[in-house]
Protein backbone atom coordinates (compact mmCIF):
# COMPACT_ATOMS: atom_id res chain seq x y z
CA UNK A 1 30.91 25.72 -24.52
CA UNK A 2 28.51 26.70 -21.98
CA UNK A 3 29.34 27.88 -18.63
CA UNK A 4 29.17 25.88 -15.61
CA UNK A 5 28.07 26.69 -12.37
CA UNK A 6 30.02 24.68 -10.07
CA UNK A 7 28.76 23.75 -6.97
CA UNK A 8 30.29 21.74 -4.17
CA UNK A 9 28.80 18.77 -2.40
CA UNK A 10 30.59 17.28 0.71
CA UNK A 11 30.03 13.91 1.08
CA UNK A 12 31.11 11.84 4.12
CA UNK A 13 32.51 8.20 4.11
CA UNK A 14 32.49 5.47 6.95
CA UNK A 15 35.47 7.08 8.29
CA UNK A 16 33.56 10.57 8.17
CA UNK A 17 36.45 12.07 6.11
CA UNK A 18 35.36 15.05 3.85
CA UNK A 19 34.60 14.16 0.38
CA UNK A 20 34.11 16.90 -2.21
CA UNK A 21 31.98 16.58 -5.22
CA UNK A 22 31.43 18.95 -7.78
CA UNK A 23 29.56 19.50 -10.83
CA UNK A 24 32.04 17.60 -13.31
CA UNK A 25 31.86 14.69 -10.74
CA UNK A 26 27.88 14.60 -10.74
CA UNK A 27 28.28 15.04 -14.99
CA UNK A 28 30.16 11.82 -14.95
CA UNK A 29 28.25 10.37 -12.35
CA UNK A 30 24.91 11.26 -14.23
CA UNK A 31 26.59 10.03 -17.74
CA UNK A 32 27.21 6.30 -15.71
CA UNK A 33 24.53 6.17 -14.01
CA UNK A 34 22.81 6.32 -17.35
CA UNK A 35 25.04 3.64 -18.69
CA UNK A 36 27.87 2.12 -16.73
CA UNK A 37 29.66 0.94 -20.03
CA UNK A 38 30.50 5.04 -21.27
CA UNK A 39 33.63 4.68 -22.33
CA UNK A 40 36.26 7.89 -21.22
CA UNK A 41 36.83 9.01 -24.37
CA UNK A 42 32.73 9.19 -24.62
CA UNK A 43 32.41 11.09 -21.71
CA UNK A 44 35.11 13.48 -21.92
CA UNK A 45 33.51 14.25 -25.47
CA UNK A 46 30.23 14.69 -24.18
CA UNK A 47 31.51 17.14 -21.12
CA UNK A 48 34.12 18.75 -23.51
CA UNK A 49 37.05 17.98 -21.53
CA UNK A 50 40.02 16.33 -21.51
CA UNK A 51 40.31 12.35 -21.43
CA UNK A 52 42.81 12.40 -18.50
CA UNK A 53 40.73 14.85 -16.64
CA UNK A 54 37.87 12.24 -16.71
CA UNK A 55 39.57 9.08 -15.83
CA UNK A 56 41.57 11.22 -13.12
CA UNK A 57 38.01 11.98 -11.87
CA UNK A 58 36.47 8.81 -11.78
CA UNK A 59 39.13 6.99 -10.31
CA UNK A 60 39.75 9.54 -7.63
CA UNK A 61 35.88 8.90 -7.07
CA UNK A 62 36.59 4.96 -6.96
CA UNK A 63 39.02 5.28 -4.05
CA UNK A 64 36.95 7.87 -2.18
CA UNK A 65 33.68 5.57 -2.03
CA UNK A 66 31.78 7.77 -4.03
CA UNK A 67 31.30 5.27 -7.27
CA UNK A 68 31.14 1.55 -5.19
CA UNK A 69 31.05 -0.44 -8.45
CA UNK A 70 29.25 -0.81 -11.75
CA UNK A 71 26.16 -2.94 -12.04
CA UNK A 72 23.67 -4.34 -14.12
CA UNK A 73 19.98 -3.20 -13.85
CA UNK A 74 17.64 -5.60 -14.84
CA UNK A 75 14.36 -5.89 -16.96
CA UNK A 76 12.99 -7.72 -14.06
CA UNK A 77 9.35 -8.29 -16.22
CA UNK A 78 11.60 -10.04 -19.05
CA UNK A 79 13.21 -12.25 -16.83
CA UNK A 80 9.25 -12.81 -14.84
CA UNK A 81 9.82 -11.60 -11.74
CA UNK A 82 6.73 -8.98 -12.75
CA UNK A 83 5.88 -7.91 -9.69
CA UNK A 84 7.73 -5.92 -6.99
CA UNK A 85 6.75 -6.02 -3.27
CA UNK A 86 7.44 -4.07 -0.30
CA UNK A 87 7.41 -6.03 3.21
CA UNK A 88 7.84 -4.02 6.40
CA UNK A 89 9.02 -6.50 9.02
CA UNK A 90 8.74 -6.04 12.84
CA UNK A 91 11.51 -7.24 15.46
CA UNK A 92 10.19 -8.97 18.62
CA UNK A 93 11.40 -7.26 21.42
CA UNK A 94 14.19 -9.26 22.58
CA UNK A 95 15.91 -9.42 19.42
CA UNK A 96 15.81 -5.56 18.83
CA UNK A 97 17.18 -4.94 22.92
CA UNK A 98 20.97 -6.66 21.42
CA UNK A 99 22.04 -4.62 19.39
CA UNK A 100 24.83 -7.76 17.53
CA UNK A 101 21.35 -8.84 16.26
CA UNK A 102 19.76 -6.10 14.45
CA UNK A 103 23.27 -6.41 11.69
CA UNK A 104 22.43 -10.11 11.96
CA UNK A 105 18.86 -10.00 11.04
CA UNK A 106 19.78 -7.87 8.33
CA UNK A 107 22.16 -9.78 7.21
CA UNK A 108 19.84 -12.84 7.29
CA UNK A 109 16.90 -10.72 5.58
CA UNK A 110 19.53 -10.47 2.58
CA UNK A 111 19.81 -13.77 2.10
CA UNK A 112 16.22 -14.40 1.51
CA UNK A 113 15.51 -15.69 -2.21
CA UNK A 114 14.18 -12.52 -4.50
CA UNK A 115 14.63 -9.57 -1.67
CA UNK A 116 16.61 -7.07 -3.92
CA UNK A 117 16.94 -4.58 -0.90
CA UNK A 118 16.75 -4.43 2.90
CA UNK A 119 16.54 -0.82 4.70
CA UNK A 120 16.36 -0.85 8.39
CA UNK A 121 13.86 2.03 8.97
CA UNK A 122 12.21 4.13 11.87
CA UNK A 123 9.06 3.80 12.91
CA UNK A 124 6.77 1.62 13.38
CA UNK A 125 8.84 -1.38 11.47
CA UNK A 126 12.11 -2.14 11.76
CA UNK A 127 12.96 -2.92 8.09
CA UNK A 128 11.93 -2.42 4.67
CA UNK A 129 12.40 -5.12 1.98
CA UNK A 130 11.98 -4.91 -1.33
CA UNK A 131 12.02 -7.67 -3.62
CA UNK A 132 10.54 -8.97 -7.42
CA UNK A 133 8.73 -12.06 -7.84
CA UNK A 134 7.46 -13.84 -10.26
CA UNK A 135 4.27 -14.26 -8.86
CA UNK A 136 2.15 -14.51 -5.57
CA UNK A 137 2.33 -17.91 -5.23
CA UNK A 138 6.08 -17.55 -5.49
CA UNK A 139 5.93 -14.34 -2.58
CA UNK A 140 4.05 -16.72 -0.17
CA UNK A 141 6.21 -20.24 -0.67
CA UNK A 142 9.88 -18.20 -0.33
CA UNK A 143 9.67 -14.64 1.33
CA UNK A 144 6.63 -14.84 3.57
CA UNK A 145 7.94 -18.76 4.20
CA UNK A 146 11.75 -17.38 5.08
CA UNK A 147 10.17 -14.80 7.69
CA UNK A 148 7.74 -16.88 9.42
CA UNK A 149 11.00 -19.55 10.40
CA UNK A 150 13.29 -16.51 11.25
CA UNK A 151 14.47 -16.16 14.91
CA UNK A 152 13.69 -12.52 15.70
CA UNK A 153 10.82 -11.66 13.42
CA UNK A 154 8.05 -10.51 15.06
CA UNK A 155 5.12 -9.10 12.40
CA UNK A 156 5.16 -8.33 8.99
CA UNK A 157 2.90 -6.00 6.61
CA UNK A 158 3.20 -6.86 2.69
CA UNK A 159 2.61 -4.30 -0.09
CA UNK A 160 2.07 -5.20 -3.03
CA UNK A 161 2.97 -2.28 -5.95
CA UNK A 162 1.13 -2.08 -8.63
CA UNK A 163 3.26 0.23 -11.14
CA UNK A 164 6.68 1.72 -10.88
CA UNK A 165 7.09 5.59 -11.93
CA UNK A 166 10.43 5.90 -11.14
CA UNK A 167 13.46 4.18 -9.35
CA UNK A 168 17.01 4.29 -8.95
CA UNK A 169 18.13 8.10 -8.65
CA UNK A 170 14.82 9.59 -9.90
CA UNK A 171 15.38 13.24 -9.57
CA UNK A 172 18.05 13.12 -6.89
CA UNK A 173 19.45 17.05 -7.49
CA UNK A 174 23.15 15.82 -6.82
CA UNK A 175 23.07 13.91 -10.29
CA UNK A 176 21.44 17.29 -12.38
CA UNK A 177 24.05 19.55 -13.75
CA UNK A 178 23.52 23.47 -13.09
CA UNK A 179 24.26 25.19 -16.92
CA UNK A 180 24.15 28.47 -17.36
């Protein structure tokens, strides 16, 4: 078996309490983020340990925060929403000066058909979305459409992306295993 260099990462949750992560957690992260359906049994093979080890990991991981759930990532081109935008949305003024209404706007920007993600952001803009339609027509009728009625929007900027190298964790170094 080779040796493993473990390293500790120290998370923090809402409640800023200390959570500790090491390199058997990232394994099993890395091994569901790869596919969320690895049985135990499969991963404790694959890491060489023992099955209760694993499951004790993971579901110490559950209650910490660190693994929030288990999803389903989409072909998004097989079900023709081909092609993913970016639209960087401004606040007026006297929405962003109450602070109840940033959360709300966010909240709202959710809720707007096809945005897969919302970021509030520095800078210039105030938020990020992301979202996949199925095609221009379809950005202008229901995104563009949604922003131009909602309260509290000031300017957008729409990108339009024309390929997609990588996404998800992409080389994120707490998901890469250290063996020596």
């Amino acid at each position: 078996m080779p040796s493993i260099t473990l390293k500790a990462y120290i998370l923090y949750d809402i409640n800023m309490k200390n959570i500790t992560v090491d390199d058997l957690d990232r394994s099993i992260l890395r091994i569901l983020r790869q596919d969320a359906r690895t049985t135990i049994n499969d991963i404790a093979k694959k890491l060489d340990r023992r099955r209760a080890t694993i499951y004790n990991r993971i579901v110490k991981m559950e209650e910490n925060g660190v693994i929030k759930g288990y999803t389903v990532i989409p072909n998004f081109s097989s079900l023709g929403e081909d092609i993913t935008v970016f639209v960087l949305v401004t606040l007026t003024e006297k929405e962003y000066l109450i602070a109840d209404s940033l959360s709300q706007i966010g909240n709202k920007l959710s809720k707007i058909p096809y945005v897969t993600g919302v970021h509030a952001i520095s800078g210039e803009y105030d938020y990020l979305l992301k979202a996949r339609v199925p095609s221009l027509e379809v950005l202008g009728n229901e995104i563009n459409f949604h922003l131009r009625k909602m309260s509290g929007v000031g300017r957008t900027l729409t990108l339009t992306s024309f390929d997609t190298t990588t996404e998800e964790l992409g080389n994120n170094p707490l998901f890469q295993l250290s063996i020596d």
